[in-house]
Structures are given as structure tokens and as C-alpha cells.
Protein backbone atom coordinates (compact mmCIF):
# COMPACT_ATOMS: atom_id res chain seq x y z
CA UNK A 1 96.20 58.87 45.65
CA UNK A 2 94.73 56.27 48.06
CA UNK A 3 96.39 53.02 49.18
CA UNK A 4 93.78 49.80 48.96
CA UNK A 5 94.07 47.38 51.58
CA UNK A 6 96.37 45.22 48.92
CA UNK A 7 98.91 47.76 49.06
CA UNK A 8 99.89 48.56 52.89
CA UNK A 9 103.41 47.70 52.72
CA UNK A 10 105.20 50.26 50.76
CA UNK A 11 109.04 51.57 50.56
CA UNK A 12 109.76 55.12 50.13
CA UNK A 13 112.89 56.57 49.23
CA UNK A 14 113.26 60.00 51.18
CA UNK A 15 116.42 61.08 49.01
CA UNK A 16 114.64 60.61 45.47
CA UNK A 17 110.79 61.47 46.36
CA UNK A 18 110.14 57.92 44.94
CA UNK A 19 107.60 54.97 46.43
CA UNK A 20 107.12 51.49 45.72
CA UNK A 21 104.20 49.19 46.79
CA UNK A 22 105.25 45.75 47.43
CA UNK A 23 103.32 43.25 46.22
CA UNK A 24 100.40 41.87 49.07
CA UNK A 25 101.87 38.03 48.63
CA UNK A 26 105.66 39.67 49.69
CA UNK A 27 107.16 41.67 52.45
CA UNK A 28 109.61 44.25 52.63
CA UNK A 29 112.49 41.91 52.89
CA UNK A 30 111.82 39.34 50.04
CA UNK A 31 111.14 42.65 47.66
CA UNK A 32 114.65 43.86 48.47
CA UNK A 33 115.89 40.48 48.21
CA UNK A 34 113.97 39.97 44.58
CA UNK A 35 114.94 43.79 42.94
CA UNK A 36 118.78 44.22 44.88
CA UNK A 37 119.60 46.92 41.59
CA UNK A 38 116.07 48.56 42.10
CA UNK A 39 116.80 49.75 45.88
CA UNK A 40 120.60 50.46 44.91
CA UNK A 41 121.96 48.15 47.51
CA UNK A 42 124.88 45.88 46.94
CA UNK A 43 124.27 41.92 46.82
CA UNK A 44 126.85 41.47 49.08
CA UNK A 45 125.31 42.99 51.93
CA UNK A 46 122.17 40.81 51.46
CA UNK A 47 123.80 37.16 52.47
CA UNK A 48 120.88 34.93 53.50
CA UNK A 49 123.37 33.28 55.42
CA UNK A 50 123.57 36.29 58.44
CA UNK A 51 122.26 35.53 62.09
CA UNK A 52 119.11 37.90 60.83
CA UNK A 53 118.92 38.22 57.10
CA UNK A 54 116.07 39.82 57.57
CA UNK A 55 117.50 42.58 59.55
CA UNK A 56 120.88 42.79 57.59
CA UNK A 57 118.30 43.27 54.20
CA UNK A 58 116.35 46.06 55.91
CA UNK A 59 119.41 48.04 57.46
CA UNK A 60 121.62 47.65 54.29
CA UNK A 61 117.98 49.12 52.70
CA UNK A 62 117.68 52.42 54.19
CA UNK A 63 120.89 53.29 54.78
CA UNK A 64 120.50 53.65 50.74
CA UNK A 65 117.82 55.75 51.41
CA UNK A 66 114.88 53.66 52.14
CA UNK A 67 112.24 54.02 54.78
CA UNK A 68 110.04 51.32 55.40
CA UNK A 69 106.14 51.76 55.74
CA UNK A 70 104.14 49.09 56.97
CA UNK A 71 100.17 50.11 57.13
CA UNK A 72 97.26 47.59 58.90
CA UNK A 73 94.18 47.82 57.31
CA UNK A 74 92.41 46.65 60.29
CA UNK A 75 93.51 49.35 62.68
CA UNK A 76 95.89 51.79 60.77
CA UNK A 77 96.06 54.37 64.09
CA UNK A 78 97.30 51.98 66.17
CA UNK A 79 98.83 49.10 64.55
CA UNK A 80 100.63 50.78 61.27
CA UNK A 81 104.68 51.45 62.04
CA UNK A 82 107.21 53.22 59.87
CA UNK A 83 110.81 52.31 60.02
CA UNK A 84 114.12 54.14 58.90
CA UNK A 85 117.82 54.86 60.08
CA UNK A 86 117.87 58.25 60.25
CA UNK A 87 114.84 60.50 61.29
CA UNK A 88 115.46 63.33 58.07
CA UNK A 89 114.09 60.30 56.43
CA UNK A 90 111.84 59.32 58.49
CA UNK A 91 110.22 62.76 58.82
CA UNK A 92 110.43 62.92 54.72
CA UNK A 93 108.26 59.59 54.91
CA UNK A 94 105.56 60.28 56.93
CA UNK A 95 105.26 63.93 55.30
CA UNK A 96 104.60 62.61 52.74
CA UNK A 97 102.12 59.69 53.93
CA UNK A 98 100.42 62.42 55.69
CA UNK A 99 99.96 64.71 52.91
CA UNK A 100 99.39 62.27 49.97
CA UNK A 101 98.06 58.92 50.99
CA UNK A 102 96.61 58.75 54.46
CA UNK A 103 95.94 62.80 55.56
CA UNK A 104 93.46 61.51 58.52
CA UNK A 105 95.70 59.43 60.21
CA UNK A 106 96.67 59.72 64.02
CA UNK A 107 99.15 58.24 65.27
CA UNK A 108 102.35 56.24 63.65
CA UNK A 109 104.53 53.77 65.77
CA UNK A 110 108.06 55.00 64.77
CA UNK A 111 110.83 52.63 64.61
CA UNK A 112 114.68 54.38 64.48
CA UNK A 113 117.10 51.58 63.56
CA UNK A 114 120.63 51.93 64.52
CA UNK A 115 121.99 48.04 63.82
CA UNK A 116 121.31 44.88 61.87
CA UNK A 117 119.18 42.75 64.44
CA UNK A 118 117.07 43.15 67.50
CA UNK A 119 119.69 41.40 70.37
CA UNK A 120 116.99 41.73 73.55
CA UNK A 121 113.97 43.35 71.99
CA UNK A 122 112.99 46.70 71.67
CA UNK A 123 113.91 49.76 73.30
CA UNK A 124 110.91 52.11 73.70
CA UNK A 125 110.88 56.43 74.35
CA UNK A 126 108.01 56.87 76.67
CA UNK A 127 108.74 59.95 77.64
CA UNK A 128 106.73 62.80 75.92
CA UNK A 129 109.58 65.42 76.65
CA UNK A 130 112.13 63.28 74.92
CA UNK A 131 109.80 62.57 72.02
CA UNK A 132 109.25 66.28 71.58
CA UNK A 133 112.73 66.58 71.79
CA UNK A 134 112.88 63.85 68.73
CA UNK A 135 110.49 65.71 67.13
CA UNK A 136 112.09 69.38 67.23
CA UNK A 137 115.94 68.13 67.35
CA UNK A 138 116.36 64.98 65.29
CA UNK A 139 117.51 62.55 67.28
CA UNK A 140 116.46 60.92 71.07
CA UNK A 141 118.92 61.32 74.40
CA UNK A 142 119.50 57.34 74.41
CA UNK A 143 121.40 57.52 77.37
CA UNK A 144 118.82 59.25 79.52
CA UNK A 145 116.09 57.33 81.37
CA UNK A 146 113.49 57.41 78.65
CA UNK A 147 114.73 53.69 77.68
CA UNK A 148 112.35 52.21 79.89
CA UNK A 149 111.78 48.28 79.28
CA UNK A 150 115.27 46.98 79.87
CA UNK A 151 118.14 46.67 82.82
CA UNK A 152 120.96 49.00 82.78
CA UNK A 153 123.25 46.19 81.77
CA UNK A 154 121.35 45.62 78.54
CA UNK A 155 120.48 49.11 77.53
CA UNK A 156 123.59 49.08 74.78
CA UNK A 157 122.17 45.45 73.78
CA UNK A 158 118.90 46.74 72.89
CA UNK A 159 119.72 49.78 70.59
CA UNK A 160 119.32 48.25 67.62
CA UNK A 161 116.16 49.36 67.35
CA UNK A 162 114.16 52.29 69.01
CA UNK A 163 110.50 52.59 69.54
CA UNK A 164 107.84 55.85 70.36
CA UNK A 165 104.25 56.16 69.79
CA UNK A 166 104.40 59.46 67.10
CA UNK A 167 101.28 61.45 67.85
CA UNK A 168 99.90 62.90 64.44
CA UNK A 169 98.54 66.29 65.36
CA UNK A 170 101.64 67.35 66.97
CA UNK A 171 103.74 66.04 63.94
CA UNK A 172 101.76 67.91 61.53
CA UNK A 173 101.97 71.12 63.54
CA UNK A 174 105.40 71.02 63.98
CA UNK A 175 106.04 69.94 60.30
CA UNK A 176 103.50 72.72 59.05
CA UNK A 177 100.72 70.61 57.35
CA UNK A 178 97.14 72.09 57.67
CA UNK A 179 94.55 69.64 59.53
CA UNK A 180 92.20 68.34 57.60
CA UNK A 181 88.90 70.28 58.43
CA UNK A 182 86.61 68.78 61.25
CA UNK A 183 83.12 68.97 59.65
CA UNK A 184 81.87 67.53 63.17
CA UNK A 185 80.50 64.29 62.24
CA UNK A 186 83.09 62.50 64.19
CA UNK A 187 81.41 64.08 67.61
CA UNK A 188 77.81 62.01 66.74
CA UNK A 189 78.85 59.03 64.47
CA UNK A 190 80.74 56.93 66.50
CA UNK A 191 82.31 53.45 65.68
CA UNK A 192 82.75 50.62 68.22
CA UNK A 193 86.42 49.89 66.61
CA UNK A 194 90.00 50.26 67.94
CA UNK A 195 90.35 51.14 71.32
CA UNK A 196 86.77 51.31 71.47
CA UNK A 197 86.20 47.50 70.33
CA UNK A 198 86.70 46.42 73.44
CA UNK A 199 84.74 48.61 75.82
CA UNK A 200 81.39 48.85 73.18
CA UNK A 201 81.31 46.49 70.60
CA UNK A 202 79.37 43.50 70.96
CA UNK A 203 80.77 40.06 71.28
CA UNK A 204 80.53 39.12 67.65
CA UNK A 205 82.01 42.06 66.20
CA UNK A 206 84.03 42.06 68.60
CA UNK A 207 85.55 38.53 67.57
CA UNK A 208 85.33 39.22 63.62
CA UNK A 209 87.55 42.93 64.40
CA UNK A 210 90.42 40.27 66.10
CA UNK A 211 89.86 37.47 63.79
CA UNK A 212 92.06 37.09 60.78
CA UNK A 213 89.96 35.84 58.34
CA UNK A 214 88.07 39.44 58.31
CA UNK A 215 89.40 42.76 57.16
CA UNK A 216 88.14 46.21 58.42
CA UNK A 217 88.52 48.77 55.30
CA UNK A 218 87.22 51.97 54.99
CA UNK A 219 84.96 53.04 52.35
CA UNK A 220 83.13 56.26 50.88
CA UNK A 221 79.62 54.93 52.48
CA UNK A 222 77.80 56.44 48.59
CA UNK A 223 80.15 54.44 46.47
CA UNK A 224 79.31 51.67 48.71
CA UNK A 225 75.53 51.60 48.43
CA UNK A 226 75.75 52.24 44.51
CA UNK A 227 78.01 49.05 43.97
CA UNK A 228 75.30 46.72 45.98
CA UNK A 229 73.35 44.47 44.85
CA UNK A 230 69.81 46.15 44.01
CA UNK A 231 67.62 44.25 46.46
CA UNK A 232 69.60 45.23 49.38
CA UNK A 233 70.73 48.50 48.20
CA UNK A 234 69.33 51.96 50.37
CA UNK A 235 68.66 55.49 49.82
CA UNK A 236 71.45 56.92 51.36
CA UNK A 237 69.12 60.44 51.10
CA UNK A 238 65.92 59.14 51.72
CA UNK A 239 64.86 59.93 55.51
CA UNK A 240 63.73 56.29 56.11
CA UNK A 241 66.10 54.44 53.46
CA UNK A 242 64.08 54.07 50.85
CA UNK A 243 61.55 51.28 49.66
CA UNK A 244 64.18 48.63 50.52
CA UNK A 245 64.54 50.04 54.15
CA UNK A 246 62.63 47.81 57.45
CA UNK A 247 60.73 49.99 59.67
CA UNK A 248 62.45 53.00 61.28
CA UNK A 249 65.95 51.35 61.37
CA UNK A 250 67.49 54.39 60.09
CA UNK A 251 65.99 56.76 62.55
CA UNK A 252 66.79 54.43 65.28
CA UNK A 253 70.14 54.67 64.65
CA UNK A 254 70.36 58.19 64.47
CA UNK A 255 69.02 58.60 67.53
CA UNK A 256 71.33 56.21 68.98
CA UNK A 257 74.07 57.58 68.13
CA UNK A 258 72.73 61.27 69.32
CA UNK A 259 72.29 59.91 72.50
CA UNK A 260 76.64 59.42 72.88
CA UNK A 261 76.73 55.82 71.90
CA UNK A 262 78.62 53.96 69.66
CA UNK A 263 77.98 50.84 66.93
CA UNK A 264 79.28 48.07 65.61
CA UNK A 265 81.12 48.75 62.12
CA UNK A 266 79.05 47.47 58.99
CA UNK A 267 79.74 43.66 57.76
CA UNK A 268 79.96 43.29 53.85
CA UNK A 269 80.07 40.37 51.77
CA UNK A 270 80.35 38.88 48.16
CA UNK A 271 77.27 37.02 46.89
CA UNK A 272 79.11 35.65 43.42
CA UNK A 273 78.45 38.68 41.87
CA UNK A 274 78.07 41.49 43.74
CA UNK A 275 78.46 43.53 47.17
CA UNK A 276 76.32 42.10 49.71
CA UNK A 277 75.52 43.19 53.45
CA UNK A 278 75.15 40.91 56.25
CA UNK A 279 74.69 43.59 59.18
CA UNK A 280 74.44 46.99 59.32
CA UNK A 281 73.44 48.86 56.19
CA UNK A 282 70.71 50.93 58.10
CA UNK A 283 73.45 52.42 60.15
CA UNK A 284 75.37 53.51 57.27
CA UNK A 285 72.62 55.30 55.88
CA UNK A 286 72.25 56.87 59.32
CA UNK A 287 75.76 57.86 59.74
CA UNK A 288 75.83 59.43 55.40
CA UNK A 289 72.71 61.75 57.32
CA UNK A 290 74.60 62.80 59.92
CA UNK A 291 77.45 64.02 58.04
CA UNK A 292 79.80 61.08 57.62
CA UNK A 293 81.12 60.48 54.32
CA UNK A 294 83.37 57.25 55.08
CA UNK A 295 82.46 54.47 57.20
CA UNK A 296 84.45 51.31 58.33
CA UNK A 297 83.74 47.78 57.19
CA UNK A 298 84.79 44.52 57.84
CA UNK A 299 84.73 42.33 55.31
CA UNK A 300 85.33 38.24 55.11
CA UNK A 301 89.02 38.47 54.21
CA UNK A 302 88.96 36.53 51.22
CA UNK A 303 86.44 38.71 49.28
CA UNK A 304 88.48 41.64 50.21
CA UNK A 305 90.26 41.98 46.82
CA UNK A 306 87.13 41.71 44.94
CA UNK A 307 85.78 44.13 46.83
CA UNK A 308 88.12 46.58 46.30
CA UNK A 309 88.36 45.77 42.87
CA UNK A 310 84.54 46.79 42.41
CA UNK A 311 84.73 49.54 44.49
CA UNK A 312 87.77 51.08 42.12
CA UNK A 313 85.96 50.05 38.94
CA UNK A 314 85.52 53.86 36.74
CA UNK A 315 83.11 56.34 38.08
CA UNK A 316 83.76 55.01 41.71
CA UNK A 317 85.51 56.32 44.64
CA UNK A 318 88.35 53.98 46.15
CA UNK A 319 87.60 53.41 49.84
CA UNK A 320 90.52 53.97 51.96
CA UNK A 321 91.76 52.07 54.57
């Protein structure tokens, strides 16, 4: 199962096995507030009336056994968060995230709430001991030093939440899930997105990867090429690209990236009626011939659901994000 990018906020209950994908025009609070029987809470603890409904919603929610999963499209590593009350749930969660939904991802901000509201802000772990501690034990030393953003008069103000940076690989070895295996393209085909934008993407893509009205998805670079439009479609296997190829783009590119560099992700459009590029399908073909299978995209926000939508039709793959 892959999530689209229509589908990154999702609850999942770590007591029943069960998920839910809230719908892209909601968030996690309205669904509750919408489907009180469906999550098993009680009405009464859902007053819109509270200093932070919001917060009273979401704690009320997982102490039932909810954990909250919120996944950006546009940088899942380092933007997506999951959020619980207890970290047997919150382990649960991204077990299962790991092994069923998003198996390359590498790294998960982790959220422990402990009250209704965030009083002063957050309270962050930023010490790797402690979070290995988390990690083998259960549950964080709050009263050590690791709380690091806030005066000691404040510290029992800001525990309603609690916030560490959950690196992936260590998770997974300490949980027992196989890594995915490293078939080595990742060493050649590099993106200029992420942490990365900023150092080696140009100034353009460097806008649209930080401007809201585009979308950076991921997408299985074949199923891409077969759902474009003919005249601008490539041969992912041809050395040069094909007969709708310019020049010696592809081998260009290839020998760009050989040389340690990085590029500028792909931009994809919507002509009316079908997948269009406006930059960068030479580079794709370039990356399918070194070895890379996926490739990111941004794409002008609002053609992002039809995108999707053609990319899923039958006898496609789903591009993840």
C-alpha cells in the first residue's frame, strides 16, 4: 500500500491494528470532531468551548488509542511528525508506517504528549543518549538536562508536549525491520532537494521547492514517461532518449551526475489532457540508466490530484511521496 500525496494525514489506532486517512480538505481535529463514535471518544471531552479545543480533541484521541500521523509530501524526511501519548503506541505506529506505507523513510519528528495544550511551546530531547534511552526504555528522563529550549522555571510549563528528531535506521534496527536493500543508485543520482535545496539547487527550483502553490511527489520515473503526452514522451531505455530526445541531453546528465553533482528535481505539468514536462525529462531518463527507479517531482499544486489520479489509473504504478 502507498499513501498519494491526498492522503498524508492519517490516524492509526495502535490497540486495534486499524488506520484511517482523513480526508485532504480536513485535519486531524475536525475528523475527530465529525466521527466522535468512530474514534471511541466521548462527546463530552470534545467541548469547542476549551482554551485549546484543538488540543483537548487530540489528547482525549489517543488516550483511546490513537496516534496521529501527519506526512509532507514536499519533504517527508524532514518535515513529516507523528504524535501519540504513550510511546508503545507510538512505536506500534511508525512500525507499521515503516513496514507498510513509507519503508524508505529516514527520519520522523516524534511528538510525546503528556497534556491538553502547549502552555510555552515545545520541549525538545536533543540529547542522543536520552533518545536512545527513549528508544530502548520507553519513556525520556524529563527531569534531566536534555530539555534544552526553556528556563528552569518553565520546564513543568512546557511538558505538554515533547519533541526528538527519531532517526530511522536506528529505529528499525532496534525494532528488527530489515533495510530496504541499497542497489547503489543513491551514491550517483543525486537530487538538489531537502537539505540539499539550499546549498545546490538553482534559484528557481529553489523558489518552486518553498513555494506553496507547488508540490514535490515522488514517482516510479517508467510509469511517469508512459502516462505523458506522446510528443514529449522519452525512451527511458534508449541510450540517447529516443527520437523525441535533443542532442546528448541524456548523456550530459549522466555524466554530471558521475562527476558528484547534484540536479534540480523534474517539473511536471497538466496540459488539459495529459502529463506534461516543463524541465527536466532528460534527467529522468538519465537517472532510470543509472539505476534509479523513483525520482522526485514538483508539480503546480493544483494539478496535483489529477496527476495522481492518472498515475493510479489500472496497469500503473502509484508514485509515492
Amino acid at each position: 500500500m502507498e499513501i498519494s500525496v491526498t492522503q498524508s494525514k492519517i490516524w492509526y489506532n495502535w490497540k486495534t491494528g486499524e488506520h484511517r486517512l482523513v480526508a485532504p480538505t480536513e485535519n486531524h481535529t475536525r475528523d475527530v470532531l465529525g466521527n466522535p463514535d468512530r474514534f471511541g471518544v466521548d462527546s463530552a471531552d470534545l467541548s469547542q468551548n476549551a482554551l485549546d479545543y484543538d488540543g483537548v480533541t487530540l489528547l482525549a484521541t489517543m488516550k483511546a488509542g490513537w496516534v496521529r500521523l501527519r506526512l509532507d509530501p514536499r519533504d517527508p524526511d524532514y518535515r513529516s511528525n507523528v504524535e501519540g501519548t504513550r510511546w508503545p503506541g507510538i512505536r506500534k505506529a511508525v512500525e507499521w508506517l515503516t513496514t507498510t506505507m513509507l519503508p524508505r523513510l529516514k527520519r520522523l519528528i516524534v511528538v510525546l504528549r503528556t497534556g491538553a495544550g502547549d502552555k510555552e511551546g515545545d520541549a525538545f530531547i536533543m540529547d542522543p543518549d536520552q533518545i536512545e534511552f527513549l528508544l530502548r526504555k520507553g519513556r525520556p528522563d524529563v527531569r534531566s538536562k536534555v530539555i534544552v529550549n526553556a528556563s528552569a522555571n518553565k520546564i513543568g510549563q512546557m511538558l505538554e508536549t515533547i519533541r526528538f528528531d527519531l532517526d530511522m535506521s536506528r529505529f528499525k534496527q532496534l525494532a528488527g525491520i530489515r533495510e530496504e536493500v541499497n542497489t547503489g543508485h543513491d551514491e550517483l543520482v543525486r537530487w538538489a532537494t531537502g537539505p540539499y535545496a539550499k546549498k545546490y539547487a538553482n534559484s528557481h527550483s529553489y523558489h518552486y521547492q518553498n513555494n506553496p502553490e507547488y508540490t514535490m511527489i515522488e514517482v516510479n520515473i517508467d510509469n511517469l514517461f508512459r502516462k505523458t503526452g506522446t510528443s514529449a514522451r522519452l525512451d527511458i531505455r534508449h541510450p540517447t532518449g529516443g527520437k523525441n530526445s535533443i542532442g546528448q541531453r541524456v548523456a550530459q546528465a549522466k555524466q554530471f551526475w558521475k562527476a558528484g553533482n547534484y540536479m534540480d528535481p523534474p517539473q511536471v505539468s497538466w496540459n488539459g489532457s495529459s502529463i506534461s514536462f516543463t524541465d527536466g525529462r532528460h534527467r529522468l531518463v538519465a537517472a532510470y540508466q543509472l539505476g534509479a527507479r523513483e525520482a522526485p517531482i514538483l508539480v503546480p499544486t493544483e494539478y496535483v490530484e489529477i496527476i495522481q489520479k492518472k498515475l493510479s489509473e489500472p496497469g500503473t504504478q502509484m508514485g509515492r511521496i
